[in-house]
Protein backbone atom coordinates (compact mmCIF):
# COMPACT_ATOMS: atom_id res chain seq x y z
CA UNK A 1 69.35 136.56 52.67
CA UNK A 2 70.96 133.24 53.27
CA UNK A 3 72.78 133.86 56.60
CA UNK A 4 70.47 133.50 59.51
CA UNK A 5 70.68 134.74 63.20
CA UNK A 6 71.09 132.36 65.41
CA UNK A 7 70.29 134.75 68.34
CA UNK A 8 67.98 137.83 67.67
CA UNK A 9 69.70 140.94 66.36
CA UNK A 10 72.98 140.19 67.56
CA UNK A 11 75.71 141.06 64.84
CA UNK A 12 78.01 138.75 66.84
CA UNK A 13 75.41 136.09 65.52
CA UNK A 14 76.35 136.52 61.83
CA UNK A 15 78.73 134.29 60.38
CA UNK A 16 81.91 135.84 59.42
CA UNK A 17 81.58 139.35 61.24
CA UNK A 18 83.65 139.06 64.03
CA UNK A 19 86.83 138.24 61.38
CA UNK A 20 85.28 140.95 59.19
CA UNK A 21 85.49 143.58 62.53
CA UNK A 22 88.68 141.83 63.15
CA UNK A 23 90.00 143.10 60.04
CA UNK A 24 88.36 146.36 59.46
CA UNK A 25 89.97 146.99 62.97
CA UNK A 26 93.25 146.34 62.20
CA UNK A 27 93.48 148.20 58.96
CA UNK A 28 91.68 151.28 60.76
CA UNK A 29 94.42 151.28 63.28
CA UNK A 30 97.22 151.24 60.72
CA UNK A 31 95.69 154.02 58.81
CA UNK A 32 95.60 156.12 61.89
CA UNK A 33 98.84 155.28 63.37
CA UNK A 34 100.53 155.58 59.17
CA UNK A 35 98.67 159.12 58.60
CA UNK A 36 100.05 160.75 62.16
CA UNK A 37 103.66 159.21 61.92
CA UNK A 38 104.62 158.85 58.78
CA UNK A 39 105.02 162.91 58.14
CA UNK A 40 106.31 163.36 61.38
CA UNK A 41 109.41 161.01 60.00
CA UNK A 42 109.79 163.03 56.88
CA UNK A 43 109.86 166.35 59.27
CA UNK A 44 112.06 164.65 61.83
CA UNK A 45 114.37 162.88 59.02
CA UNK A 46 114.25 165.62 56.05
CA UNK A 47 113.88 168.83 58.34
CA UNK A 48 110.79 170.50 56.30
CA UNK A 49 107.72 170.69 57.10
CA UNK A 50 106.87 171.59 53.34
CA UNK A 51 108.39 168.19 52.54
CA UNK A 52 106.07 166.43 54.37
CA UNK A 53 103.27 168.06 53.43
CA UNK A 54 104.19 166.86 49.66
CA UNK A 55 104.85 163.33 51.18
CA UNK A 56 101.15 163.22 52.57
CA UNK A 57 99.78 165.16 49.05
CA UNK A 58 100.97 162.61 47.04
CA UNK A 59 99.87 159.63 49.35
CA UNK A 60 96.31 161.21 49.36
CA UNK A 61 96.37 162.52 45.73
CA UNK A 62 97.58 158.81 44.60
CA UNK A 63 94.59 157.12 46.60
CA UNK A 64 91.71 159.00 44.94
CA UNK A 65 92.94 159.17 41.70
CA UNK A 66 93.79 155.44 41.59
CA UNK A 67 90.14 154.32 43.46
CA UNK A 68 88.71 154.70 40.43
CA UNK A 69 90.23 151.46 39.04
CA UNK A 70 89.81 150.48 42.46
CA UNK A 71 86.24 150.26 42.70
CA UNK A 72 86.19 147.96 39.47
CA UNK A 73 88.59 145.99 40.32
CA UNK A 74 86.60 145.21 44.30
CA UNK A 75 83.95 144.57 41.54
CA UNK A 76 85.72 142.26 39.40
CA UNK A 77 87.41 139.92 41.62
CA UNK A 78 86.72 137.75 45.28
CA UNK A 79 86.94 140.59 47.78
CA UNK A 80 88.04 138.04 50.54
CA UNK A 81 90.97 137.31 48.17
CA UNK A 82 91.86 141.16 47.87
CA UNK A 83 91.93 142.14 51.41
CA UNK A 84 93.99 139.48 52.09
CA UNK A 85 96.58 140.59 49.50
CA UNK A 86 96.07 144.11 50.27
CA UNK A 87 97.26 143.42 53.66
CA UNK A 88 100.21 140.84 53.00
CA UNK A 89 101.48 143.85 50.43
CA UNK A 90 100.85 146.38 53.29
CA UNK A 91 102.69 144.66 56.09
CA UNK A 92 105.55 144.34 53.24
CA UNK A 93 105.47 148.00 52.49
CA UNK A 94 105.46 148.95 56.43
CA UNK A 95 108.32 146.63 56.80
CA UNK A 96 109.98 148.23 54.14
CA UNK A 97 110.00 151.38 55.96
CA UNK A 98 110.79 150.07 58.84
CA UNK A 99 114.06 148.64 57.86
CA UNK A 100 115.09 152.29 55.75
CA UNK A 101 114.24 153.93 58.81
CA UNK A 102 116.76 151.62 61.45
CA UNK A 103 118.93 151.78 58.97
CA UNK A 104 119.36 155.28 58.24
CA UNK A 105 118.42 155.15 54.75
CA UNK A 106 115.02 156.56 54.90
CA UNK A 107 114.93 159.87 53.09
CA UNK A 108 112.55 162.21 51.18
CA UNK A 109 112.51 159.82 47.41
CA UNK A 110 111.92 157.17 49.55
CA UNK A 111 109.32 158.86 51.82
CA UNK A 112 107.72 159.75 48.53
CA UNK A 113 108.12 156.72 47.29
CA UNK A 114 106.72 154.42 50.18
CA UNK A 115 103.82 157.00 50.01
CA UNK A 116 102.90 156.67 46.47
CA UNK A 117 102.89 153.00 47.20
CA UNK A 118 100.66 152.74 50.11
CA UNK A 119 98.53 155.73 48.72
CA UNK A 120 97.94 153.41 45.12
CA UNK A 121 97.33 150.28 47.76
CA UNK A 122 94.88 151.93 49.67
CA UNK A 123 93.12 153.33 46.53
CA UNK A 124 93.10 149.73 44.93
CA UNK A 125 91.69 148.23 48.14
CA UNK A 126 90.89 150.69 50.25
CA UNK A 127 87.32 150.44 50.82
CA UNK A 128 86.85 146.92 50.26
CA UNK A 129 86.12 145.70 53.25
CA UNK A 130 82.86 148.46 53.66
CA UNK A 131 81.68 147.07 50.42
CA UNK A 132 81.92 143.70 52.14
CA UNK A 133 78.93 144.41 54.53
CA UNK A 134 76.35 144.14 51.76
CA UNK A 135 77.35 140.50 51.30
CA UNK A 136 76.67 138.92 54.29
CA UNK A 137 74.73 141.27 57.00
CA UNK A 138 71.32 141.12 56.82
CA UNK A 139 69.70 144.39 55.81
CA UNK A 140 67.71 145.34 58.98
CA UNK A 141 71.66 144.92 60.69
CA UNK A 142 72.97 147.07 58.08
CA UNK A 143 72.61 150.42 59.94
CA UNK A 144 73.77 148.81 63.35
CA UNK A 145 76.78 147.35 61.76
CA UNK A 146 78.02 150.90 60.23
CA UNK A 147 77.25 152.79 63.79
CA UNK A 148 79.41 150.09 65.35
CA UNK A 149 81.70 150.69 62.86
CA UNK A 150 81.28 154.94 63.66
CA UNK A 151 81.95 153.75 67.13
CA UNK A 152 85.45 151.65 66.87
CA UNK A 153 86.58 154.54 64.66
CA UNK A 154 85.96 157.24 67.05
CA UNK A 155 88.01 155.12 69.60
CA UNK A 156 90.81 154.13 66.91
CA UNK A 157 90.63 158.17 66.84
CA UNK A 158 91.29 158.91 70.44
CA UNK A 159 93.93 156.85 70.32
CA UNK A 160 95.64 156.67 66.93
CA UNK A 161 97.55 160.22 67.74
CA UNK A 162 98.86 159.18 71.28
CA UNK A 163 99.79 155.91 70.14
CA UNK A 164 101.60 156.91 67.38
CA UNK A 165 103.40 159.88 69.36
CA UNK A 166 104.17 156.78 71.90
CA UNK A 167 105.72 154.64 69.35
CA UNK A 168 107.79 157.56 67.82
CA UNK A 169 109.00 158.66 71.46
CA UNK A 170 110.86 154.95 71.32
CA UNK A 171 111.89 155.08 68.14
CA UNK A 172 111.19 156.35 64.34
CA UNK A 173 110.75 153.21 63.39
CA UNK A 174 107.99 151.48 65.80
CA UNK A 175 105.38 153.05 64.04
CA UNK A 176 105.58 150.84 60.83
CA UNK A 177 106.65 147.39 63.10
CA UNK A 178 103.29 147.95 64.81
CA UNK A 179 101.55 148.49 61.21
CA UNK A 180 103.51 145.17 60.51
CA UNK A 181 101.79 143.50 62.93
CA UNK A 182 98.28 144.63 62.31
CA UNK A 183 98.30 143.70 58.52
CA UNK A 184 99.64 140.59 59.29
CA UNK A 185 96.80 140.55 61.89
CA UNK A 186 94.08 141.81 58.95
CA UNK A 187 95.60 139.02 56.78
CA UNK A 188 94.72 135.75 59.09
CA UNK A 189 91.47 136.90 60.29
CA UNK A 190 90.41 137.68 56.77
CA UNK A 191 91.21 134.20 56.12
CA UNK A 192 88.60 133.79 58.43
CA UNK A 193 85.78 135.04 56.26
CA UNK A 194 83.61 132.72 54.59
CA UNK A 195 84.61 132.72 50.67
CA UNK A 196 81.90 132.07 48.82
CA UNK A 197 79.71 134.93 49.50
CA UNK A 198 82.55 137.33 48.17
CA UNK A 199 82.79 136.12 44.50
CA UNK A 200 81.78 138.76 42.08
CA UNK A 201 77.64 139.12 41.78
CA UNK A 202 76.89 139.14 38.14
CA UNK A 203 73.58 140.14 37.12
CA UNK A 204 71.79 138.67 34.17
CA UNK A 205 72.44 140.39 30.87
CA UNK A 206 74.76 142.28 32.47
CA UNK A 207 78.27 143.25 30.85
CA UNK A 208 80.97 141.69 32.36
CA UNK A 209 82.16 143.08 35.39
CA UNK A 210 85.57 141.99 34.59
CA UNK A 211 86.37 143.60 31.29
CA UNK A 212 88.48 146.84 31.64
CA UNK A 213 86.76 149.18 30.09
CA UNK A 214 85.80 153.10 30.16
CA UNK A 215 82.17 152.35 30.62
CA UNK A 216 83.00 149.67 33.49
CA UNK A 217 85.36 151.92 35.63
CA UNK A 218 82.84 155.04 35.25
CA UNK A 219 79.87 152.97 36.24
CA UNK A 220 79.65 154.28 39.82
CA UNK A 221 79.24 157.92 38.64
CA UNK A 222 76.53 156.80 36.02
CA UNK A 223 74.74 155.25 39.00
CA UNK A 224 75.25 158.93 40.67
CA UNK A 225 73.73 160.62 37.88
CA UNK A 226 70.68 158.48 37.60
CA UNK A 227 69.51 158.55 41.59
CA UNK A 228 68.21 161.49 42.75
CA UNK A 229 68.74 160.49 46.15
CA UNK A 230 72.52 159.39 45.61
CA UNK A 231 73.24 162.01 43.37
CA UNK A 232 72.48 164.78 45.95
CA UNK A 233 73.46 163.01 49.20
CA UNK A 234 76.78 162.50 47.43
CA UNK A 235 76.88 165.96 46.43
CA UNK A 236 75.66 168.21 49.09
CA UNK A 237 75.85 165.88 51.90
CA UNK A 238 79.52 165.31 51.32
CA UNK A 239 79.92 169.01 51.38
CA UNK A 240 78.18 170.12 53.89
CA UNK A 241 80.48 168.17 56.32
CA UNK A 242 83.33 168.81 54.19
CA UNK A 243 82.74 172.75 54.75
CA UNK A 244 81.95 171.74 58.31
CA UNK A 245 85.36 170.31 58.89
CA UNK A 246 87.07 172.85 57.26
CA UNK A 247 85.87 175.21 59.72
CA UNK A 248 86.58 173.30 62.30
CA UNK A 249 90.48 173.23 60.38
CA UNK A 250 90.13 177.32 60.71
CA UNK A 251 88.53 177.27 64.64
CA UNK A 252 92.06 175.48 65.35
CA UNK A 253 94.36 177.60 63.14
CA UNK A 254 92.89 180.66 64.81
CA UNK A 255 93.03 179.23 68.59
CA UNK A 256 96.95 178.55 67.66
CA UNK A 257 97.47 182.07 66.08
CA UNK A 258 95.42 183.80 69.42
CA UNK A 259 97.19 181.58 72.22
CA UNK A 260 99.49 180.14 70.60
CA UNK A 261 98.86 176.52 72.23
CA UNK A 262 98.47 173.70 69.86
CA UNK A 263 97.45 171.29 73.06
CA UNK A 264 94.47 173.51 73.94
CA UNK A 265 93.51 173.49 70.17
CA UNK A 266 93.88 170.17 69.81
CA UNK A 267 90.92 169.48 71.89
CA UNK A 268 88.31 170.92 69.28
CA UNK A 269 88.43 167.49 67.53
CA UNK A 270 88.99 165.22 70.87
CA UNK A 271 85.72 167.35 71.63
CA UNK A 272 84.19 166.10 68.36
CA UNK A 273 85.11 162.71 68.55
CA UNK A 274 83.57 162.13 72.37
CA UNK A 275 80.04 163.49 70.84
CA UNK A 276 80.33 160.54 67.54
CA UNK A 277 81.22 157.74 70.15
CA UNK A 278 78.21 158.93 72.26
CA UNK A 279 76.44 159.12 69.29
CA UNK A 280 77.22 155.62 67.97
CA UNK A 281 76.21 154.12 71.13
CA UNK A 282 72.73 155.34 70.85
CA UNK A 283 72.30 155.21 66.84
CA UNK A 284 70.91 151.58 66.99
CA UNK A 285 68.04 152.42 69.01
CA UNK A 286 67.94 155.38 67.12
CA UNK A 287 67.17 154.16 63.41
CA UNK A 288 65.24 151.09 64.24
CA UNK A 289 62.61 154.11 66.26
CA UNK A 290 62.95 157.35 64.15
CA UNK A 291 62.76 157.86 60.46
CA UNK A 292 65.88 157.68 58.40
CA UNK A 293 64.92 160.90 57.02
CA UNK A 294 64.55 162.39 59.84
CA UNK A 295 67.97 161.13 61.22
CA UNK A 296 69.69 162.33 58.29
CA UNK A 297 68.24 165.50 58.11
CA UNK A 298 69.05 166.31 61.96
CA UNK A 299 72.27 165.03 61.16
CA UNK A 300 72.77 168.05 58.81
CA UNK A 301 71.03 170.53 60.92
CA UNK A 302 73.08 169.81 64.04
CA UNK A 303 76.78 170.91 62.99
CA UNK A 304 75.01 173.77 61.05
CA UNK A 305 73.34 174.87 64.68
CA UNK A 306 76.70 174.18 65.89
CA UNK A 307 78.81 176.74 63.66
CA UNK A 308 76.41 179.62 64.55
CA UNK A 309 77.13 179.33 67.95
CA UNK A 310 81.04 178.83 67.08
CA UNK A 311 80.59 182.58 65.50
CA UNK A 312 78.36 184.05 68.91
CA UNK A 313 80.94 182.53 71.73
CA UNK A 314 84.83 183.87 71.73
CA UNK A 315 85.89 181.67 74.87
CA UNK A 316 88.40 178.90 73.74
CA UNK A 317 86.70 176.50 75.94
CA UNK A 318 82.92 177.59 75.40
CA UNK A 319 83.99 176.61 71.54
CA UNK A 320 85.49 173.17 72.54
CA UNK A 321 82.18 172.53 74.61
CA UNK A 322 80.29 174.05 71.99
CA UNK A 323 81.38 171.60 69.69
CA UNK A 324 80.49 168.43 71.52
CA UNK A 325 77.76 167.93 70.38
CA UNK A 326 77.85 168.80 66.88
CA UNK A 327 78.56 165.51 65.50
CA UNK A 328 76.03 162.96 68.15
CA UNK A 329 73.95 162.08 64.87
CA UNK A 330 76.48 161.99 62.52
CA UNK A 331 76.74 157.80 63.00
CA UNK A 332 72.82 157.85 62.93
CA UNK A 333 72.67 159.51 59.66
CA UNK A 334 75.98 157.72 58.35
CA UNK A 335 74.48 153.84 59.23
CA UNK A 336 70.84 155.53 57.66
CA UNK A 337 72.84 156.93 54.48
CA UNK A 338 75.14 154.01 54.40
CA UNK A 339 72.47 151.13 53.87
CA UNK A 340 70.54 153.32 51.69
CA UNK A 341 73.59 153.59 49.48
CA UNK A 342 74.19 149.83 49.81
CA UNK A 343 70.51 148.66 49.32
CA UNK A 344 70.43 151.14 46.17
CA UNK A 345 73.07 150.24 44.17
CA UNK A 346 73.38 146.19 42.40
CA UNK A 347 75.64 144.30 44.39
CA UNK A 348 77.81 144.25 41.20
CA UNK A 349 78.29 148.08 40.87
CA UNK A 350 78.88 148.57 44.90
CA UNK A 351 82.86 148.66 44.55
CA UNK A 352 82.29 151.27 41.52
CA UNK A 353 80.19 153.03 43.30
CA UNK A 354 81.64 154.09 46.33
CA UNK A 355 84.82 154.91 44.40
CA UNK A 356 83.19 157.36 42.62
CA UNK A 357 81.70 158.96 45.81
CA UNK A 358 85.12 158.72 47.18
CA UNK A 359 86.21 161.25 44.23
CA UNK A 360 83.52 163.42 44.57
CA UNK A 361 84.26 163.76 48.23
CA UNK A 362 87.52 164.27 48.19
CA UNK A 363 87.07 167.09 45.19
CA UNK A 364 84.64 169.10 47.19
CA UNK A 365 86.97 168.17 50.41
CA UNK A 366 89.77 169.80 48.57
CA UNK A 367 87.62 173.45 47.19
CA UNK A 368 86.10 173.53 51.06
CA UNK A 369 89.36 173.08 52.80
CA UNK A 370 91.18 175.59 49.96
CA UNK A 371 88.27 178.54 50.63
CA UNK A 372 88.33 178.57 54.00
CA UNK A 373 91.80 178.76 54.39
CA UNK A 374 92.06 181.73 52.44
CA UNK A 375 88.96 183.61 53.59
CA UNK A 376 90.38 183.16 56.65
CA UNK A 377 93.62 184.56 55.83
CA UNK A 378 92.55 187.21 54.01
CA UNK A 379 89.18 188.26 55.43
CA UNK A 380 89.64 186.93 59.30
CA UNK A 381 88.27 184.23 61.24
CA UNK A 382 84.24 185.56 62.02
CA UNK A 383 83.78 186.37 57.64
CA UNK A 384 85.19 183.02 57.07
CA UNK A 385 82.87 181.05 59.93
CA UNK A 386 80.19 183.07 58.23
CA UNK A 387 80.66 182.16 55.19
CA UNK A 388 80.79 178.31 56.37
CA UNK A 389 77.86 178.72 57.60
CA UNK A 390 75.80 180.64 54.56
CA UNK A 391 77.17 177.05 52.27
CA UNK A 392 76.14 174.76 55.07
CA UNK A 393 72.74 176.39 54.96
CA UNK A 394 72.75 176.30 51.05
CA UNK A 395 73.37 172.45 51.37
CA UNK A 396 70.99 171.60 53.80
CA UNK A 397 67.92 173.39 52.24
CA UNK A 398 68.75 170.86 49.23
CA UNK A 399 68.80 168.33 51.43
CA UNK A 400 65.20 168.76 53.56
CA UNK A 401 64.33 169.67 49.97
CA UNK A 402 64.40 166.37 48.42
CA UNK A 403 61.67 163.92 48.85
CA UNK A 404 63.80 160.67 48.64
CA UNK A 405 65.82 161.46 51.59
CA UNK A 406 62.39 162.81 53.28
CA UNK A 407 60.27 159.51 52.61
CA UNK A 408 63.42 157.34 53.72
CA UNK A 409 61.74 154.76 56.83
CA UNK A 410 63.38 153.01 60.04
CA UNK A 411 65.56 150.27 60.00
CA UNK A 412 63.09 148.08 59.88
CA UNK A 413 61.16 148.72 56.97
CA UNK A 414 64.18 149.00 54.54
CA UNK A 415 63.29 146.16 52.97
CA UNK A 416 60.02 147.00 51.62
CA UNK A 417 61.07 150.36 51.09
CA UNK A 418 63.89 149.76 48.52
CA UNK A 419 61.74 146.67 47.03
CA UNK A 420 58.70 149.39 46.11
CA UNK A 421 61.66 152.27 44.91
């Protein structure tokens, strides 16, 4: 690794993060504030709430079906050069909105429109800047770089929804003239980041990475198939959290339907979110002392643990405090499960590659949220929590099952570990 510490394991230390966290922040924040606000316009504007539930399908539809390309084309080019032009074209899009909005011309086409957009922008270049990490932190700061990452987004979290509430109470429009400013914010401290050590890696004999072809934009699920490791992590990893959320989707819907208080509901994932900031506070001690493995695996077993005692407890607020917990490992396992996906794959397949676990996660996203929404509505809220709880199970036996994840070390040994794998 070429960039040295210049004092211990600080991440500080590392040339280039702080404009890197700089703009990771500021994107996260837009994201948050966009995905609250923007159908709250279309329901305040339009007057249907099934309008803007087709203005956020086709935003979120549009991203993973265009990341695809995406992940070749965070392959192909500088990645310092892409962020920066994903965020000059997002402050342009959010000003674009801005100025329909104040002037009354804002209405569904356009809603759809400016969705599409920012849904094809955020497939394109979406995930660039996690792809960045590999580049330039050094591999034993991998893991503490993603659970500081777990950390600012569980704050962006807490704050995202009453911030954007805020800036709709003053006007429609504030939303997107805040997003304004934090793209244009994303676009000078990228300019920050050193560019040389974002240029496209090409291996030797290698195809190019820059020729669009079937073979190059499918790469990432090739990797997928061939890993063991990847190929279940990415499979029933992904949806053993996805079924996890989704029950958390169906704990709310039935608190609404029982007391009819959205506030009181609402706390289930302010609940959640308080146990992954605790959680990423004490993940780097965490994976540089106990196994990866280990980590991972308890971060499986915990939410599982978690959804039994959601079915055995019928108080509103014995569920909310039930569920604090749930998630404490979940930036342990994600900075484990993160490197190892970063320290697995060539540094010239890593755009590809998490584009095609992007897919994967938001197909088995889609079939979890879909079932358990319908069990519950057909079959009632303890059938579908136990049936949540029978495909956790399912997904976590494959998971303690499977040597690679079992054999994975601490932080500190990565580096032998993937050089003898």
């Amino acid at each position: 690794m070429r960039n040295s510490l210049r004092s211990g394991d600080r991440l500080v230390a590392v040339k280039g993060y702080v404009a890197w966290f700089l703009t990771d922040t500021s994107f996260t924040a837009a994201i948050s504030i966009n995905g609250f606000a923007l159908p709250i316009i279309v329901l305040l504007v339009v007057g249907s709430a099934s309008a803007a539930g087709l203005v956020s399908a086709v935003g979120t539809v549009t991203a993973g079906t265009s990341s695809i390309f995406g992940g070749w084309l965070q392959d192909a080019i500088n990645k310092r050069t892409l962020v920066i032009w994903s965020a000059v074209v997002g402050a342009a899009l959010f000003l674009t909105g801005a100025a329909l909005i104040a002037t009354g011309s804002f209405n569904l086409f356009s809603a759809i429109v400016l969705a599409f957009l920012l849904g094809l922008r955020s497939g394109l270049a979406g995930t660039t800047t996690n792809v960045m990490l590999r580049s330039f932190i050094p591999t034993k700061l991998l893991p503490k770089a993603i659970s500081v990452g777990q950390a600012r987004d569980s704050v962006i979290e807490f704050a995202g929804t009453p911030v954007g509430g805020f800036l709709l109470e003053i006007g429609n429009a504030f939303p997107y003239v805040v997003n304004v400013i934090l793209n244009c914010i994303a676009a000078v401290s990228a300019a920050f980041l050193p560019k040389n050590i974002f240029e496209p890696v090409q291996e030797a004999g290698a195809s190019s990475n820059k020729k669009l072809s079937l073979g190059n934009l499918t790469k990432g699920f090739h990797i997928l198939k061939k890993s063991r490791l990847l190929r279940v992590s990415a499979t029933s990893g992904n949806f053993a959290f996805a079924v996890f959320n989704a029950a958390l989707l169906i704990t709310t819907m039935h608190i609404v339907s029982i007391e009819g208080n959205a506030i009181t509901a609402g706390f289930l994932n302010t609940s959640v979110a308080v146990g992954v900031f605790v959680g990423a506070i004490v993940a780097p001690k965490l994976i540089s002392r106990v196994k990866g493995g280990i980590l991972i695996l308890l971060a499986y077993l915990l939410p599982l643990s978690t959804l039994v005692l959601l079915l055995l407890v019928e108080s509103t607020y014995l569920r909310i405090v039930v569920l604090a917990p749930s998630m404490v490992l979940l930036p342990a396992g994600s900075a484990v499960m993160g490197s190892v996906q970063m320290l697995s794959v060539p540094k010239n397949a890593l755009g590809r590659f998490f584009a095609a676990v992007g897919v994967v996660e938001l197909f088995l996203t889609t079939i979890a949220t879909l079932s358990a929404t319908v069990i519950y509505e057909q079959f009632g809220f303890e059938f579908a929590i136990s049936v949540c709880i029978a495909a956790v199970t399912v997904c976590v036996l494959h998971l303690v099952a499977t040597r690679e994840i079992r054999q994975i070390p601490t932080s500190e040994s990565y580096e032998d570990f993937f050089s003898s794998n």
